[in-house]
PDB file of N, CA and C in Angstrom:
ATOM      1  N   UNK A   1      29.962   3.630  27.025  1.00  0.00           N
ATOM      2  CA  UNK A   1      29.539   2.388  27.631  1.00  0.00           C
ATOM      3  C   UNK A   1      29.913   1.255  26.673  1.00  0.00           C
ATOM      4  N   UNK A   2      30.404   0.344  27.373  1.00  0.00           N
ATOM      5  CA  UNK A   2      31.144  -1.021  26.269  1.00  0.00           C
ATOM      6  C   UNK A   2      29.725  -1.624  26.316  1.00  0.00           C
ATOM      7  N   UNK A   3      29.709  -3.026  24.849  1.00  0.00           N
ATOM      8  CA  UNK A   3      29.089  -3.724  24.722  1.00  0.00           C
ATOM      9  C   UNK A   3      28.369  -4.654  25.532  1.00  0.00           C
ATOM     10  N   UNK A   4      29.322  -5.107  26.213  1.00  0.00           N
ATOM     11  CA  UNK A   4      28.577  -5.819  27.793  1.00  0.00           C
ATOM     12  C   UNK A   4      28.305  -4.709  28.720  1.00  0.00           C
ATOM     13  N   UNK A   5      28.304  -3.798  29.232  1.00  0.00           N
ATOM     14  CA  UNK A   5      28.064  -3.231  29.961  1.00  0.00           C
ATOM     15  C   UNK A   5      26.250  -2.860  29.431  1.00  0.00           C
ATOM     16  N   UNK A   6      26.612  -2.414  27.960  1.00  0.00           N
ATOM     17  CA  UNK A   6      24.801  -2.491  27.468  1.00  0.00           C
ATOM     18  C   UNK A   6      24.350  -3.434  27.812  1.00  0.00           C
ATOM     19  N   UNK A   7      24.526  -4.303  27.010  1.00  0.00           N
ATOM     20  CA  UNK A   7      23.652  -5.956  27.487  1.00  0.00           C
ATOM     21  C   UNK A   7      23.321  -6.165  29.125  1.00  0.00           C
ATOM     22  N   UNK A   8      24.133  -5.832  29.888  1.00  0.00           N
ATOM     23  CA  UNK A   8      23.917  -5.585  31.306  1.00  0.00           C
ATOM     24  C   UNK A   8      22.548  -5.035  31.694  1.00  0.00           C
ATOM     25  N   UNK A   9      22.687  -3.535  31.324  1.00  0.00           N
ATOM     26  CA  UNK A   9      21.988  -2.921  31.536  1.00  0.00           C
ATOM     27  C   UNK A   9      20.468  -2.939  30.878  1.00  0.00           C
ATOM     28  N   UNK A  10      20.599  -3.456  29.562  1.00  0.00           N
ATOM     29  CA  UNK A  10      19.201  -4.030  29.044  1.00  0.00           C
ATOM     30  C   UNK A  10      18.793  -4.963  29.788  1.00  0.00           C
ATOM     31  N   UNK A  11      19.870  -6.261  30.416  1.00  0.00           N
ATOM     32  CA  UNK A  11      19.416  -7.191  31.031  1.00  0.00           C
ATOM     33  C   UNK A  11      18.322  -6.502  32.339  1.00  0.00           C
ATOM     34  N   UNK A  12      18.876  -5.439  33.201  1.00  0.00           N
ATOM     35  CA  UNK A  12      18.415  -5.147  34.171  1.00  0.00           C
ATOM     36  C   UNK A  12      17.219  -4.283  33.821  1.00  0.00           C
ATOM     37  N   UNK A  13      16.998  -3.636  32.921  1.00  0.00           N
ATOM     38  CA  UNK A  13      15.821  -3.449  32.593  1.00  0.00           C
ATOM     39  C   UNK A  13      14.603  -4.131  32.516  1.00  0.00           C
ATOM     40  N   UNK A  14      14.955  -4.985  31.930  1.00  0.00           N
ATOM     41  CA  UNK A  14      14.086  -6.116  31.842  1.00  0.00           C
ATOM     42  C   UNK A  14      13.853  -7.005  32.616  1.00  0.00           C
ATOM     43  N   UNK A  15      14.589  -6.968  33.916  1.00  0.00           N
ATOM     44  CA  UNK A  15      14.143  -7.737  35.141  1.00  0.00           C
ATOM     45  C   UNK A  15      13.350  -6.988  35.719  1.00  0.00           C
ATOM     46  N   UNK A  16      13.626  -5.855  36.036  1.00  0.00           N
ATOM     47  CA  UNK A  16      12.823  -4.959  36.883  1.00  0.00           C
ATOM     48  C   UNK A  16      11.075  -4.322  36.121  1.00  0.00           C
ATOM     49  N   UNK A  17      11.511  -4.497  34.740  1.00  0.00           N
ATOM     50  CA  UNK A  17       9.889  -4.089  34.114  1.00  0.00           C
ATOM     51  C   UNK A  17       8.724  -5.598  34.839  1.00  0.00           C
ATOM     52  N   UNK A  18       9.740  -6.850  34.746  1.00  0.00           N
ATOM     53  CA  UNK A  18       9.279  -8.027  35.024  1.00  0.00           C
ATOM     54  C   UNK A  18       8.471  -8.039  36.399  1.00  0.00           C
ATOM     55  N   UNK A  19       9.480  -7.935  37.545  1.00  0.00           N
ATOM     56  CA  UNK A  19       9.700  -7.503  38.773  1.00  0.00           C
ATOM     57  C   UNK A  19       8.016  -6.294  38.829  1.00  0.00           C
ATOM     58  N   UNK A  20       7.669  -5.324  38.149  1.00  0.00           N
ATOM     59  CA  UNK A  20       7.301  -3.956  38.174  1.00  0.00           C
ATOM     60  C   UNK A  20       5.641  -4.974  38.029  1.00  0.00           C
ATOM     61  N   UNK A  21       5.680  -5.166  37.254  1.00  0.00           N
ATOM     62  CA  UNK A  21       4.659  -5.867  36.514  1.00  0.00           C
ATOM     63  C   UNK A  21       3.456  -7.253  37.227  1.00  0.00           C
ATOM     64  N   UNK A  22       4.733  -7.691  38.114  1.00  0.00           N
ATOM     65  CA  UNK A  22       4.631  -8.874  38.565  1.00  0.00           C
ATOM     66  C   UNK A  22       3.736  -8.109  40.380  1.00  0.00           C
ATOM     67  N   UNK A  23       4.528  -7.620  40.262  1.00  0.00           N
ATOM     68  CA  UNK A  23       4.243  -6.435  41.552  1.00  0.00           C
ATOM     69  C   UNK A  23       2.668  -6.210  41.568  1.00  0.00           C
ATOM     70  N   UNK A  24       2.250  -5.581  40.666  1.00  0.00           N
ATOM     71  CA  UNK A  24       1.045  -5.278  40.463  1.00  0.00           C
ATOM     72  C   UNK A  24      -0.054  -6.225  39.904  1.00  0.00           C
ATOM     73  N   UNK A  25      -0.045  -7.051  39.389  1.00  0.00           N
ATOM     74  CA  UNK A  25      -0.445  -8.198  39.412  1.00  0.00           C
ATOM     75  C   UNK A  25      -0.663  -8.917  41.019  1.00  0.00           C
ATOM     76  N   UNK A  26       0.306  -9.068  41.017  1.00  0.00           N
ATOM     77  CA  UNK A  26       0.026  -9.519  42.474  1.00  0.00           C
ATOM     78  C   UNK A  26      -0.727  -8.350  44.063  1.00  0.00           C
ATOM     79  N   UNK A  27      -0.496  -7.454  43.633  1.00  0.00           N
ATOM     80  CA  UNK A  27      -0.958  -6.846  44.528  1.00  0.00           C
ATOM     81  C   UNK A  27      -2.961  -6.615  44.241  1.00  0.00           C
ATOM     82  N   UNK A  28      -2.948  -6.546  43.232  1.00  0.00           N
ATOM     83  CA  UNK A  28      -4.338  -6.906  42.819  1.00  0.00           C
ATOM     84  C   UNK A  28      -5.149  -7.987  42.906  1.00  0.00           C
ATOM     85  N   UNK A  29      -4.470  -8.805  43.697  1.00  0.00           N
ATOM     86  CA  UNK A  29      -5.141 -10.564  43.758  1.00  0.00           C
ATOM     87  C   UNK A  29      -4.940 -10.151  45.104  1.00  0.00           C
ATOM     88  N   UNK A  30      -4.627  -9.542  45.892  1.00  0.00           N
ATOM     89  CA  UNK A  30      -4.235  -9.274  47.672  1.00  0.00           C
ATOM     90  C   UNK A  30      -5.759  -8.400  48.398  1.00  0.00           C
ATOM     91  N   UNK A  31      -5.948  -9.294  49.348  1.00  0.00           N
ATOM     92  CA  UNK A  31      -7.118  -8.861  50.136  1.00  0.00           C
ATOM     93  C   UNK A  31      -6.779  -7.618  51.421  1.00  0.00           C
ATOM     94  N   UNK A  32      -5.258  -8.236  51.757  1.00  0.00           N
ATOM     95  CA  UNK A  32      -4.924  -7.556  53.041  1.00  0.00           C
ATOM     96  C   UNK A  32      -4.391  -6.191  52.681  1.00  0.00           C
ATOM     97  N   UNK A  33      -4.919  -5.538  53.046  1.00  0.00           N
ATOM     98  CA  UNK A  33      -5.058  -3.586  52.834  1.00  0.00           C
ATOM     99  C   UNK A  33      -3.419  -3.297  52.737  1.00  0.00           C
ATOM    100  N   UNK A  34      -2.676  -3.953  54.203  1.00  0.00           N
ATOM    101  CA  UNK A  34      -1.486  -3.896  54.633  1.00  0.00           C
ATOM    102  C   UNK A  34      -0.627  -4.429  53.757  1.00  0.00           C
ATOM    103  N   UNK A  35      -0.767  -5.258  53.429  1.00  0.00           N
ATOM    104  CA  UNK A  35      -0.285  -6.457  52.985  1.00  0.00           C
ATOM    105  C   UNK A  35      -0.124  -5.500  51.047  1.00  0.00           C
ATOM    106  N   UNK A  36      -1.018  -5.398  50.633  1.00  0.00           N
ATOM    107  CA  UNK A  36      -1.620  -4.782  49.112  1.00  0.00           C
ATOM    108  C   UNK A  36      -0.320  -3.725  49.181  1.00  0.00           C
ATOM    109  N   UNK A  37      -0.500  -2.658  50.002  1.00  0.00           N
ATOM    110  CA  UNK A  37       0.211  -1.656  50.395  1.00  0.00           C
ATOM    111  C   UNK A  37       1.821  -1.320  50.141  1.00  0.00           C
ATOM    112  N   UNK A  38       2.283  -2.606  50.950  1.00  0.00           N
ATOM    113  CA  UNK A  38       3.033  -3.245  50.693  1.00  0.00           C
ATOM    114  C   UNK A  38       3.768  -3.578  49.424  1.00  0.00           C
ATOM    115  N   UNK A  39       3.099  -4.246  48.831  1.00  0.00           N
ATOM    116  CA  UNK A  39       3.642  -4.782  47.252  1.00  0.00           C
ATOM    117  C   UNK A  39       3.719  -3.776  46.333  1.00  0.00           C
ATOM    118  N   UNK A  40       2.818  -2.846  46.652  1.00  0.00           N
ATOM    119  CA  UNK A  40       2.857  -1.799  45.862  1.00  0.00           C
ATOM    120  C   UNK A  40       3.592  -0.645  46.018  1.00  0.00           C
ATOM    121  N   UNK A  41       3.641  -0.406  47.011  1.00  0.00           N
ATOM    122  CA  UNK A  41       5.693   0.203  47.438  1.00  0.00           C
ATOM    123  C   UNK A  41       7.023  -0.931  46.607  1.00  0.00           C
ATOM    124  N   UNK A  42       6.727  -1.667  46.726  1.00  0.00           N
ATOM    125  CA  UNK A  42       7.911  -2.300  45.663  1.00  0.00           C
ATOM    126  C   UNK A  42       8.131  -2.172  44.593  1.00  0.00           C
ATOM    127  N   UNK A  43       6.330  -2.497  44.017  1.00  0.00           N
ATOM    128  CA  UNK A  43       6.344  -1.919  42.687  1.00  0.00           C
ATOM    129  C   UNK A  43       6.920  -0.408  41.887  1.00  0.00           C
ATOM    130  N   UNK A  44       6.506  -0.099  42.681  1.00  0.00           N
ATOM    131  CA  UNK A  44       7.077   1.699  42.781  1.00  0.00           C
ATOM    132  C   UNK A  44       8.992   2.065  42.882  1.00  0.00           C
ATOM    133  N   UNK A  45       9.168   1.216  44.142  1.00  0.00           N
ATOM    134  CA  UNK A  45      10.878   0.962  43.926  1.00  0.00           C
ATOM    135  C   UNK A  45      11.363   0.568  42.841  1.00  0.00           C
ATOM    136  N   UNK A  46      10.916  -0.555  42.106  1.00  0.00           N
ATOM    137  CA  UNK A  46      10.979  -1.259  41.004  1.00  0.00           C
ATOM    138  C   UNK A  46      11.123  -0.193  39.708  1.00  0.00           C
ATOM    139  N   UNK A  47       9.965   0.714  39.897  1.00  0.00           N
ATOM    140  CA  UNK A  47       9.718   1.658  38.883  1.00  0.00           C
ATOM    141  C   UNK A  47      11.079   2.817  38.888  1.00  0.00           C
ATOM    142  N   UNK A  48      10.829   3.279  40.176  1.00  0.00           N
ATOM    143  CA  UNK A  48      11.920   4.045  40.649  1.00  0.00           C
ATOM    144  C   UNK A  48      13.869   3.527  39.650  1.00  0.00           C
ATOM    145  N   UNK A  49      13.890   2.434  40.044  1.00  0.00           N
ATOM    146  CA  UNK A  49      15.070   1.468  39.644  1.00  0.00           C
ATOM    147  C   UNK A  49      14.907   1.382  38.258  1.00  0.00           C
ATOM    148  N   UNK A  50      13.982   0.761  37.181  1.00  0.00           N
ATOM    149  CA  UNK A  50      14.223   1.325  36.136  1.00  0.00           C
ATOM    150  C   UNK A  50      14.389   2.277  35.147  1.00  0.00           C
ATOM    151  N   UNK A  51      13.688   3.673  36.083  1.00  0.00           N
ATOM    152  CA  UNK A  51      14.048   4.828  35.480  1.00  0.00           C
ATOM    153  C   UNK A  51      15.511   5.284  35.952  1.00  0.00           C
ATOM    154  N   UNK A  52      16.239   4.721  37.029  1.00  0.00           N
ATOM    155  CA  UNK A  52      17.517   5.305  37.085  1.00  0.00           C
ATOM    156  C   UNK A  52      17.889   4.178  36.219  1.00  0.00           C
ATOM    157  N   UNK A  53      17.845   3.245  35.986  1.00  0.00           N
ATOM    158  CA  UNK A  53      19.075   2.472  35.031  1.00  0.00           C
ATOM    159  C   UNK A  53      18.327   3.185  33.013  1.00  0.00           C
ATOM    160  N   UNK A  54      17.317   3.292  33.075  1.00  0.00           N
ATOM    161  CA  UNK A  54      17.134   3.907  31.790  1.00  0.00           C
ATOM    162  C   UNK A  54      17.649   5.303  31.490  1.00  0.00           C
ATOM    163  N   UNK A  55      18.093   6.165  32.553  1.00  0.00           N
ATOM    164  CA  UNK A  55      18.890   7.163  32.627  1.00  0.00           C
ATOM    165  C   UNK A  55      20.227   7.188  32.115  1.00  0.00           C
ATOM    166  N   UNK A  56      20.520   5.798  32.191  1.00  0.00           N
ATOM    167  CA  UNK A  56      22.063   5.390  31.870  1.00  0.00           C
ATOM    168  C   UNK A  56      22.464   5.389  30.322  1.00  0.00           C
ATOM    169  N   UNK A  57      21.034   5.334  29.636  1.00  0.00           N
ATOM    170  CA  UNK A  57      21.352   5.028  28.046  1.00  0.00           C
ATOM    171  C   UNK A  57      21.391   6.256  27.667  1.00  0.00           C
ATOM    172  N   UNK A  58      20.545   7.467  28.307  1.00  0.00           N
ATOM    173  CA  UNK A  58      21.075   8.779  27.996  1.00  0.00           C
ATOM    174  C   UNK A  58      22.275   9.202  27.370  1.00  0.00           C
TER     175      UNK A  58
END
C-alpha cells in the first residue's frame, strides 16, 4: 500500500469512528422507537465499514 493510499485509509477511518459515534449519541437523545432503531442500524453499518477498512492495514 503507497503512502497516500494510507493516509486515505486512516482518513476513512476516522470519518466513520466519527460517523459511529455521532450515531449513537444521537440515537440516545431520540424518543421515536422507529426512528432510534433506525440510527442505530447505521451506527452498526458504520461499525461494519470500519472494520472492513481496518482489515486493510492487515
Amino acid at each position: 500500500m503507497t503512502s497516500k493510499e494510507l493516509l486515505y485509509v486512516e482518513d476513512a477511518l476516522g470519518h466513520e469512528q466519527f460517523f459511529q459515534s455521532r450515531c449513537r449519541e444521537v440515537s440516545q437523545q431520540l424518543q421515536d422507537s422507529d426512528l432510534k432503531m433506525c440510527v442505530e442500524q447505521i451506527s452498526q453499518k458504520h461499525r461494519q465499514i470500519f472494520s472492513s477498512l481496518y482489515g486493510l492495514l492487515s
